[in-house]
Protein backbone atom coordinates (compact mmCIF):
# COMPACT_ATOMS: atom_id res chain seq x y z
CA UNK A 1 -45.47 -38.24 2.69
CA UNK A 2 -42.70 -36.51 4.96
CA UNK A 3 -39.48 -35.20 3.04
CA UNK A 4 -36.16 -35.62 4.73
CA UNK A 5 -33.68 -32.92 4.58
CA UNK A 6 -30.32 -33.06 5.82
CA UNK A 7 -28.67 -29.31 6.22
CA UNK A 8 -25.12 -28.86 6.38
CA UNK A 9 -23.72 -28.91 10.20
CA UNK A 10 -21.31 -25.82 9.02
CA UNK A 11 -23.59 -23.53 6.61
CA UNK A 12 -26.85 -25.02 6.88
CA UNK A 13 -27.39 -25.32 3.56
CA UNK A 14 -29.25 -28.75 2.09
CA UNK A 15 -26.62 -32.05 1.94
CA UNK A 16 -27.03 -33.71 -1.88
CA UNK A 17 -26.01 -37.37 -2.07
CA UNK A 18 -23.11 -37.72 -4.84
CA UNK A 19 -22.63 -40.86 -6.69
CA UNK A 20 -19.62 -40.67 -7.97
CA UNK A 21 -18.11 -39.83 -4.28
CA UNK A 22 -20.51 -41.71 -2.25
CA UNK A 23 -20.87 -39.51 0.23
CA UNK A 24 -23.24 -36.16 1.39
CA UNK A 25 -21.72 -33.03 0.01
CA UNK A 26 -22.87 -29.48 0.59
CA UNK A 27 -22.40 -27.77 -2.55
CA UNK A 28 -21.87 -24.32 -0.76
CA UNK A 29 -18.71 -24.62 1.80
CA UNK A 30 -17.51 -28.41 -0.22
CA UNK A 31 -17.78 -30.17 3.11
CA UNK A 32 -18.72 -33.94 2.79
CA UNK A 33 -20.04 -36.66 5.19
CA UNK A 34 -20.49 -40.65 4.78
CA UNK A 35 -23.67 -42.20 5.46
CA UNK A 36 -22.37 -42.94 9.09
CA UNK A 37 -22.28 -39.30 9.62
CA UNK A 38 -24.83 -37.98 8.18
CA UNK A 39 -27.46 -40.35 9.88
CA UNK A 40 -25.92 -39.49 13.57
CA UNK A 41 -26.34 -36.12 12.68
CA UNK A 42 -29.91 -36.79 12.10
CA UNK A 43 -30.41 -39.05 14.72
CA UNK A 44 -29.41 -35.91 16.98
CA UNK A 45 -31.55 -33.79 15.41
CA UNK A 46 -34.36 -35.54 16.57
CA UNK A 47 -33.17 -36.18 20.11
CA UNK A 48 -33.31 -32.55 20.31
CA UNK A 49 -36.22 -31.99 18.66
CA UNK A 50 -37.85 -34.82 21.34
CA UNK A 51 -35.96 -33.42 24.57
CA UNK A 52 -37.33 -29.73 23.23
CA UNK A 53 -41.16 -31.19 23.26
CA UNK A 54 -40.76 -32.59 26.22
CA UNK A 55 -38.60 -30.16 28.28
CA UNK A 56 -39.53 -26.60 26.68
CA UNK A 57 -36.43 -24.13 26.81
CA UNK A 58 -36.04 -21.10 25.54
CA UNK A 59 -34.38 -20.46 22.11
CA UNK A 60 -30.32 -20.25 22.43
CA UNK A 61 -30.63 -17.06 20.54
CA UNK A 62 -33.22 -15.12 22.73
CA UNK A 63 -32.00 -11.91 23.68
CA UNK A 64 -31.45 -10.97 27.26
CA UNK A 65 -32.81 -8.09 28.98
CA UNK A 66 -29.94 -5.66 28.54
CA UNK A 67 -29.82 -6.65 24.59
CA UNK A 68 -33.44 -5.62 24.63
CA UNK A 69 -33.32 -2.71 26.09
CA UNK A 70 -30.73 -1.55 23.61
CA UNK A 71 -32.42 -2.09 20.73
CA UNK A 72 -35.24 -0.72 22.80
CA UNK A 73 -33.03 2.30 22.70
CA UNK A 74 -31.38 2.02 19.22
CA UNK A 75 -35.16 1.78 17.88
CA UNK A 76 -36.28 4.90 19.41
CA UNK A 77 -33.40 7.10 18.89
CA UNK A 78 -33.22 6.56 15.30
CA UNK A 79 -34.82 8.14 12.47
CA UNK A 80 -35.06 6.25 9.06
CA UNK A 81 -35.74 8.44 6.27
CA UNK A 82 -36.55 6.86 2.55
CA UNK A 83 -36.07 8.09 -1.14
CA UNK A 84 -39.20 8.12 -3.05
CA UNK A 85 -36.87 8.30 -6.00
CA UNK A 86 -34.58 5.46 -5.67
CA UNK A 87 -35.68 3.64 -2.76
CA UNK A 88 -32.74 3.80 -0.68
CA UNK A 89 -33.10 3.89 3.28
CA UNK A 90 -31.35 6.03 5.49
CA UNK A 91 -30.75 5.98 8.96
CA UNK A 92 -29.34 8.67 11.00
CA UNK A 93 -29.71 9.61 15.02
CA UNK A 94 -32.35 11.88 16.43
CA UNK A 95 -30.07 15.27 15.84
CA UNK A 96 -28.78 14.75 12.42
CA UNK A 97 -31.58 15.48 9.45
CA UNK A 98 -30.89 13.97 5.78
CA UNK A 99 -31.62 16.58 3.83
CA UNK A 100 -31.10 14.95 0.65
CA UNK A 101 -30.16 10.62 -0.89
CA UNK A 102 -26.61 10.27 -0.58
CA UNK A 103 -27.02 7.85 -3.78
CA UNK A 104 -29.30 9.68 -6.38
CA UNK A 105 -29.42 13.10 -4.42
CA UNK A 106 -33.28 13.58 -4.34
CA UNK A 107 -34.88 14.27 -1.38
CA UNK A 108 -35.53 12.17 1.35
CA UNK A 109 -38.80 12.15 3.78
CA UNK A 110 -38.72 11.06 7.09
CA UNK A 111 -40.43 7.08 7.30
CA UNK A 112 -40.24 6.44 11.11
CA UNK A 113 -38.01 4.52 13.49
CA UNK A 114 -35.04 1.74 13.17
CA UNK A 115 -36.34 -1.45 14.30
CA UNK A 116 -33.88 -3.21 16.70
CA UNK A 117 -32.72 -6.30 14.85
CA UNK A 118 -30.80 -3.44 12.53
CA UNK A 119 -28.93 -2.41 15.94
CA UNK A 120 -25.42 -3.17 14.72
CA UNK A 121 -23.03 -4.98 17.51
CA UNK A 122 -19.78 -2.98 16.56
CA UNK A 123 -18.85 0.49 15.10
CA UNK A 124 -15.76 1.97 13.56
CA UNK A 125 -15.94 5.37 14.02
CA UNK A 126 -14.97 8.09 11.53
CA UNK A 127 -11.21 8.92 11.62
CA UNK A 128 -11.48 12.16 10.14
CA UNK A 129 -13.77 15.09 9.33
CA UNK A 130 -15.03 16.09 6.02
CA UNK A 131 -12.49 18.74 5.42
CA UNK A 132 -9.79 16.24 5.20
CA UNK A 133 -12.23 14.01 3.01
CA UNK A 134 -12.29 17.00 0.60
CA UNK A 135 -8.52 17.36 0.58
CA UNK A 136 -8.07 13.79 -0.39
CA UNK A 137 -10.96 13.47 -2.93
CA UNK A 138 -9.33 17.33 -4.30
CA UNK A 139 -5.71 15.68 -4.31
CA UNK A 140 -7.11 12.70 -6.16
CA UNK A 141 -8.31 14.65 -8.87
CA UNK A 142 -6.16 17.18 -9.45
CA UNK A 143 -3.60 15.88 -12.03
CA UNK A 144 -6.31 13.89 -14.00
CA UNK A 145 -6.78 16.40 -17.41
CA UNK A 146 -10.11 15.16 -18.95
CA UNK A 147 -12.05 15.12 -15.33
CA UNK A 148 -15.83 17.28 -16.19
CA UNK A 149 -15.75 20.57 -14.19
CA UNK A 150 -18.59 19.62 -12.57
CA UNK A 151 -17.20 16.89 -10.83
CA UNK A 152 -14.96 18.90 -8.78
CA UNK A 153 -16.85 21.76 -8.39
CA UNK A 154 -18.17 23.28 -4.96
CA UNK A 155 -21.77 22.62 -5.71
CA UNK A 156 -20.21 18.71 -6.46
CA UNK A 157 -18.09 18.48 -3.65
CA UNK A 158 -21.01 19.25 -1.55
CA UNK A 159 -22.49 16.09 -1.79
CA UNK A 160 -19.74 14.21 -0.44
CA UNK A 161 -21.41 12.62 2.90
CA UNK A 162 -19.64 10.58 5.75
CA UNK A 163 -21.59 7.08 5.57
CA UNK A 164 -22.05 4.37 7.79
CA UNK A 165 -21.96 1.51 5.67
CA UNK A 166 -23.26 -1.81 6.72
CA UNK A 167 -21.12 -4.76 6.53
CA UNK A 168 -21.46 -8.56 7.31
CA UNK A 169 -17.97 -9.39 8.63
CA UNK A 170 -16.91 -13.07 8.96
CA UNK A 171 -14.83 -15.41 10.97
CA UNK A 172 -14.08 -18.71 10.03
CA UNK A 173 -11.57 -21.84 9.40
CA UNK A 174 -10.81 -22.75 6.00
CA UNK A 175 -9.55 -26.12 4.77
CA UNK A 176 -8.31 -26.41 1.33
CA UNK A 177 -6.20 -29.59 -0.63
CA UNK A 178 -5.15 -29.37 -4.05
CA UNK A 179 -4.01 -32.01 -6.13
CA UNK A 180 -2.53 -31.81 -9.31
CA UNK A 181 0.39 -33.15 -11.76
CA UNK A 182 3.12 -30.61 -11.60
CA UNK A 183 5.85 -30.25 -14.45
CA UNK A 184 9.57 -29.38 -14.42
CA UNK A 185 10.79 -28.20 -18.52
CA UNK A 186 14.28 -28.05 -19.44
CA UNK A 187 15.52 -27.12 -22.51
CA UNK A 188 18.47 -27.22 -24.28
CA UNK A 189 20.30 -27.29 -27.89
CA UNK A 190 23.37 -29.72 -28.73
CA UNK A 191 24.90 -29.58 -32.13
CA UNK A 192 21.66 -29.32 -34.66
CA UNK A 193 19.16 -30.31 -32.55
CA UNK A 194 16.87 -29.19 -29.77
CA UNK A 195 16.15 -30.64 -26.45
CA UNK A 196 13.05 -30.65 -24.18
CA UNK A 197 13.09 -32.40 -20.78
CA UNK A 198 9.70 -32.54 -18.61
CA UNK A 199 9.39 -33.50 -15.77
CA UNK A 200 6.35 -34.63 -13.93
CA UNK A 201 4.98 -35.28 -10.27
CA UNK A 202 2.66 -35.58 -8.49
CA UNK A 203 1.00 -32.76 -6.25
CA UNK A 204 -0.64 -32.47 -3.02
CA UNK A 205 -1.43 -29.88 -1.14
CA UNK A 206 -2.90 -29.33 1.94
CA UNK A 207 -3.68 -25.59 3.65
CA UNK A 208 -5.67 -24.58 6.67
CA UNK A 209 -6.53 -20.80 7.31
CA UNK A 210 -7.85 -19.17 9.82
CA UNK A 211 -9.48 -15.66 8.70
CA UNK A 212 -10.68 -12.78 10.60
CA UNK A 213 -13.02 -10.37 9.71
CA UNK A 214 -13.50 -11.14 6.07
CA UNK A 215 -16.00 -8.10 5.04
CA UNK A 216 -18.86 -8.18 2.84
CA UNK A 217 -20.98 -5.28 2.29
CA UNK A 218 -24.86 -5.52 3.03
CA UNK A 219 -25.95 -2.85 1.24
CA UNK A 220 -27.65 -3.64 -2.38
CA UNK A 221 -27.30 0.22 -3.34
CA UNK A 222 -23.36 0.50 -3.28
CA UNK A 223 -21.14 -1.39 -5.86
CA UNK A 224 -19.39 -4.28 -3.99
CA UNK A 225 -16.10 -3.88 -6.07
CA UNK A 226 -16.14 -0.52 -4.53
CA UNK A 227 -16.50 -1.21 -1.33
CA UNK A 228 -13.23 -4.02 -1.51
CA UNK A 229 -11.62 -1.14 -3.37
CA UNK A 230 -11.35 0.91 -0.23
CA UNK A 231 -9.95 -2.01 2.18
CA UNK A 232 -8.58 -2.54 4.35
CA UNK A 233 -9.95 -1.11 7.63
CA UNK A 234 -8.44 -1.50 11.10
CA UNK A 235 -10.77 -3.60 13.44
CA UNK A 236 -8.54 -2.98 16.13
CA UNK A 237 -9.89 0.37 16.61
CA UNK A 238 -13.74 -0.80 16.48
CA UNK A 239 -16.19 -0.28 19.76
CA UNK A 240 -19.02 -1.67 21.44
CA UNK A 241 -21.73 -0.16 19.08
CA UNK A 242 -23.15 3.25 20.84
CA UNK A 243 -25.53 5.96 19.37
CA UNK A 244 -23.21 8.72 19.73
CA UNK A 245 -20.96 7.53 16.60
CA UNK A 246 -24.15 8.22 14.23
CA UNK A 247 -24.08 11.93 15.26
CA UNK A 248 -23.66 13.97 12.23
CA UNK A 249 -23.47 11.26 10.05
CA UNK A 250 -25.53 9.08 8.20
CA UNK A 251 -25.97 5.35 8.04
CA UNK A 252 -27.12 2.86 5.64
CA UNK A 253 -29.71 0.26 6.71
CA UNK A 254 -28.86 -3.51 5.48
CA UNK A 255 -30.93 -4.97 2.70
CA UNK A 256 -29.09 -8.09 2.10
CA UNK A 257 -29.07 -11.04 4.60
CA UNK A 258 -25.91 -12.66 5.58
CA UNK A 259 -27.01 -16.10 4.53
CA UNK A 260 -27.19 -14.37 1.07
CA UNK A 261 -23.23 -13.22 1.33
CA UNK A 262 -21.72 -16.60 2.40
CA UNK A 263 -20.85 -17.65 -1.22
CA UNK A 264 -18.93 -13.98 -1.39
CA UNK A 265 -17.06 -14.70 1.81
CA UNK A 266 -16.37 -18.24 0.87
CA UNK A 267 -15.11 -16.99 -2.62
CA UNK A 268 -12.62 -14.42 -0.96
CA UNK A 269 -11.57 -16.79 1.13
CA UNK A 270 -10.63 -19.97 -1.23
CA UNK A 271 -8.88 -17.36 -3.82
CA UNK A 272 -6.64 -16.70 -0.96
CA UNK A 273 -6.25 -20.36 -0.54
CA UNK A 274 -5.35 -21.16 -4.22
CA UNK A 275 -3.09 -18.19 -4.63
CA UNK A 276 -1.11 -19.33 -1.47
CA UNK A 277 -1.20 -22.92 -2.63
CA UNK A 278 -0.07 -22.36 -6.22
CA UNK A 279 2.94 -20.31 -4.81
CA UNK A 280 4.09 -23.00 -2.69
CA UNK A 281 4.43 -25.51 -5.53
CA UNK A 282 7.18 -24.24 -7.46
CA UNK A 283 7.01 -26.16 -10.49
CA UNK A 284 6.80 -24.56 -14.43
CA UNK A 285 3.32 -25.84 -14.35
CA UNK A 286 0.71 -27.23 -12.97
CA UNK A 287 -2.17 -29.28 -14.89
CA UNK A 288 -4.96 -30.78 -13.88
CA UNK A 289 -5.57 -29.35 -10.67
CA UNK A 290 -8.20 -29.78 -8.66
CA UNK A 291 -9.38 -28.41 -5.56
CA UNK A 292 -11.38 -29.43 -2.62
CA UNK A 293 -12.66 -26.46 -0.02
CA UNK A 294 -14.45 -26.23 2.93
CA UNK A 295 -15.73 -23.94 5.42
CA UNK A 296 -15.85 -24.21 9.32
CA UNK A 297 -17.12 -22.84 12.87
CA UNK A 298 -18.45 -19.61 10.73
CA UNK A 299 -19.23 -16.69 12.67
CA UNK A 300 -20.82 -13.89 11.80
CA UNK A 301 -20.78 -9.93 12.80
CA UNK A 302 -22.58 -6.56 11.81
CA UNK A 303 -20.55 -3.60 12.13
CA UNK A 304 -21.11 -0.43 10.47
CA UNK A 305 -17.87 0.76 8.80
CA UNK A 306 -17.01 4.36 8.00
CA UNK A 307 -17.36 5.85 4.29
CA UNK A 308 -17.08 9.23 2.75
CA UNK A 309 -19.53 8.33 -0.16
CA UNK A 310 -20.21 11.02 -3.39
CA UNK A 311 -22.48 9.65 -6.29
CA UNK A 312 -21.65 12.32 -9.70
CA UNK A 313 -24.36 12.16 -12.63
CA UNK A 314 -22.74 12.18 -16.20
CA UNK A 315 -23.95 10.78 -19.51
CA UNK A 316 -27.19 9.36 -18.21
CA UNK A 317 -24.77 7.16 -15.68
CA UNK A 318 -24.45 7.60 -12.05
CA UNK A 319 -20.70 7.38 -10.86
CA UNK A 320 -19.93 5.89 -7.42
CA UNK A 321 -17.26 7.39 -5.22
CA UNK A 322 -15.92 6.09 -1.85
CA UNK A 323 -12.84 7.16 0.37
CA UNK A 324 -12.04 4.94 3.73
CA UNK A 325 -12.93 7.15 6.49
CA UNK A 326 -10.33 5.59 8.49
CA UNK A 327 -7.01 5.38 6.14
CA UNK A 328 -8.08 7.56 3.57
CA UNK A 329 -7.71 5.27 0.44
CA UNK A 330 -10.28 6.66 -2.72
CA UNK A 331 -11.29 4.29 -5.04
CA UNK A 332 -14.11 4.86 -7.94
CA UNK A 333 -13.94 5.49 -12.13
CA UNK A 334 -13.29 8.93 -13.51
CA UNK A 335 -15.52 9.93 -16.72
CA UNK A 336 -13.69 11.50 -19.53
CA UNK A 337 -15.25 14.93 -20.48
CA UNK A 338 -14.78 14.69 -24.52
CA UNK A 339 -14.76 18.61 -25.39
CA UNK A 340 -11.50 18.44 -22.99
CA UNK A 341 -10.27 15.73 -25.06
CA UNK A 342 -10.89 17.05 -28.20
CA UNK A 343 -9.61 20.93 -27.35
CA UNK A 344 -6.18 19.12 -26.00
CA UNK A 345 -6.13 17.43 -29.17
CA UNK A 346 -6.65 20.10 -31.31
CA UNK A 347 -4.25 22.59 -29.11
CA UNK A 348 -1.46 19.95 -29.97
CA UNK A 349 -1.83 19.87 -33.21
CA UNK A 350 -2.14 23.70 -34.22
CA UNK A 351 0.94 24.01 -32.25
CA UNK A 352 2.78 20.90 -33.77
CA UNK A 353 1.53 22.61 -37.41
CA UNK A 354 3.28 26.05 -36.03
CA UNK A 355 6.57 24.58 -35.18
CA UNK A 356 6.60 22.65 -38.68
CA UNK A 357 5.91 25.26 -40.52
CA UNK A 358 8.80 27.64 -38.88
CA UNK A 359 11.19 25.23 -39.16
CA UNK A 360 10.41 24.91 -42.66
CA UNK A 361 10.57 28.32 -43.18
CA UNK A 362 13.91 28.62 -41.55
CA UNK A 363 15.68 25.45 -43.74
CA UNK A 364 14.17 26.99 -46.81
CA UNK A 365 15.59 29.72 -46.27
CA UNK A 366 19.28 28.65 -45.55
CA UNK A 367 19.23 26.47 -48.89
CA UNK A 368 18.38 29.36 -50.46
């Protein structure tokens, strides 16, 4: 027996009948459709289907000849080089040899070529060099008193690399309504008693958004809280992608699909939404609220975004470092080297004993 399944017109994702709404909701961007809808939908589905049996065409996404040819190009003028260790994947151009993992710092052996479909349509190229990456990381550190030695030493610092990071980066329209009761309190005292006055209304809200390259990493190696950390970047200054940008740098290869990010994206997005909402509404408080979100004409693109990256082993834990290699901004957590702590504890002490005991000393001796 044939199963019927109706896919979202926006994310693709299956349609589930709800009950209680009567309608076809997509539990992934919140979009809904009646009956009505849903059946045209499928009713064009097949048309299609029966216009592509009878009248073969080729695939809307086939590439054209100049697309192949670049990834033609991108393929064979890339090395990808693997950790044995961690299993990271590294992909630089034919000139520039990793020499060791930018993420666990073993080394790396050459595995072969790029395939095309990891040919990235836009770059943002480095801003500055790696001297100015280790004036910012230095800068960063310098006034934090328990930091290990070995973060910051030369043989440390060394490992900072510039990093091509992968990113999915989305465009879409956003629809979001609220509704909720919202509550205006008064208060007040008159002779021996107490007053409270509330208020309450009801609340709609409707908000359309447009976004704009809404990032999400793609890389399953490097902490996504790290990577938001370090935003925003300038897409202003992105280009066409070209080999050239990958010179002495590495890049990261994308392990996680798109598809796989949209409930990320969508999340960004709708906290937006709500914050934006709730700030509009202006009342003492708002109960009950509930929201209804959806996603629309979702596009997607891959870009490879510029990172100084630095991974520091401490206490049997591997500390991530990043710095936006176009505005500078560091983000990452600092360990706490304990014998520091404990010799600044101590040092404080002995000398608040010292001064204690002089002025004791001294007052003792004036009463006497």
């Amino acid at each position: 027996m044939d199963v019927k399944l109706y896919r979202c017109p926006n994310c693709s994702a299956d349609l589930k009948f709800d009950p209680n709404k009567q309608k076809f909701c997509c539990e992934y961007c919140k979009s809904e459709f009646t009956h009505q809808e849903v059946s045209s939908m499928a009713q064009q589905v097949n048309e299609d289907k029966q216009n592509s049996s009878n009248n073969p065409k080729p695939p809307v996404e086939e590439r054209t000849a100049e697309q192949t040819k670049q990834d033609i190009e991108f393929s064979e003028n890339t090395r990808l080089y693997q950790c044995p260790s961690c299993g990271a994947e590294i992909v630089s151009d034919m000139n520039t040899a990793a020499s060791f993992c930018y993420y666990c710092h073993n080394p790396v052996i050459l595995k072969g070529r790029v395939e095309g479909m990891y040919r990235p349509s836009k770059v943002l190229p480095f801003a500055f060099g790696r001297e100015k990456a280790v004036e910012y990381f230095n800068s960063w550190t310098k006034n934090k008193r328990y930091v290990p030695n070995d973060l910051v030493s030369e043989k440390q610092i060394e490992k900072l690399t510039g990093l091509y990071v992968p990113f999915w980066v989305a465009d879409a329209v956003t629809r979001s309504r609220m509704t909720a009761k919202g509550e205006t309190i008064r208060k007040w005292s008159s002779g021996n008693y107490d007053y409270t006055e509330t208020k309450i209304f009801d609340v709609v809200r409707d908000l359309d958004i447009e976004y704009h390259g809404v990032p999400a990493d793609g890389s399953k190696k490097i902490e996504d809280d790290l990577m938001e950390s370090i935003e925003p970047f300038d897409y202003n200054e992105t280009k066409d992608f070209d080999m050239a940008y990958l010179s002495g740098f590495l890049a990261d290869k994308y392990d996680v699909e798109k598809e796989a990010l949209y409930g990320r994206i969508c999340q960004r997005m709708f906290e937006n939404n709500r914050a934006a909402i709730e700030s509009s509404c202006g009342y003492d408080r708002l109960v009950g609220k509930q929201m209804y979100e959806n996603v629309n004409k979702l596009r997607w693109n891959y870009m490879l975004l510029p990172v100084w990256f630095m991974t520091f082993h401490y206490k049997d834990r591997i500390w991530e470092y990043a710095i936006n290699g176009q505005t500078g901004k560091i983000a990452g957590e600092l360990p706490i080297d304990d014998r520091k702590m404990r010799f600044h504890f101590l040092l404080v002490m002995a000398i608040t004993t010292i001064i204690i005991l002089i002025l004791g000393y001294f007052i003792g001796g004036m009463l006497l």
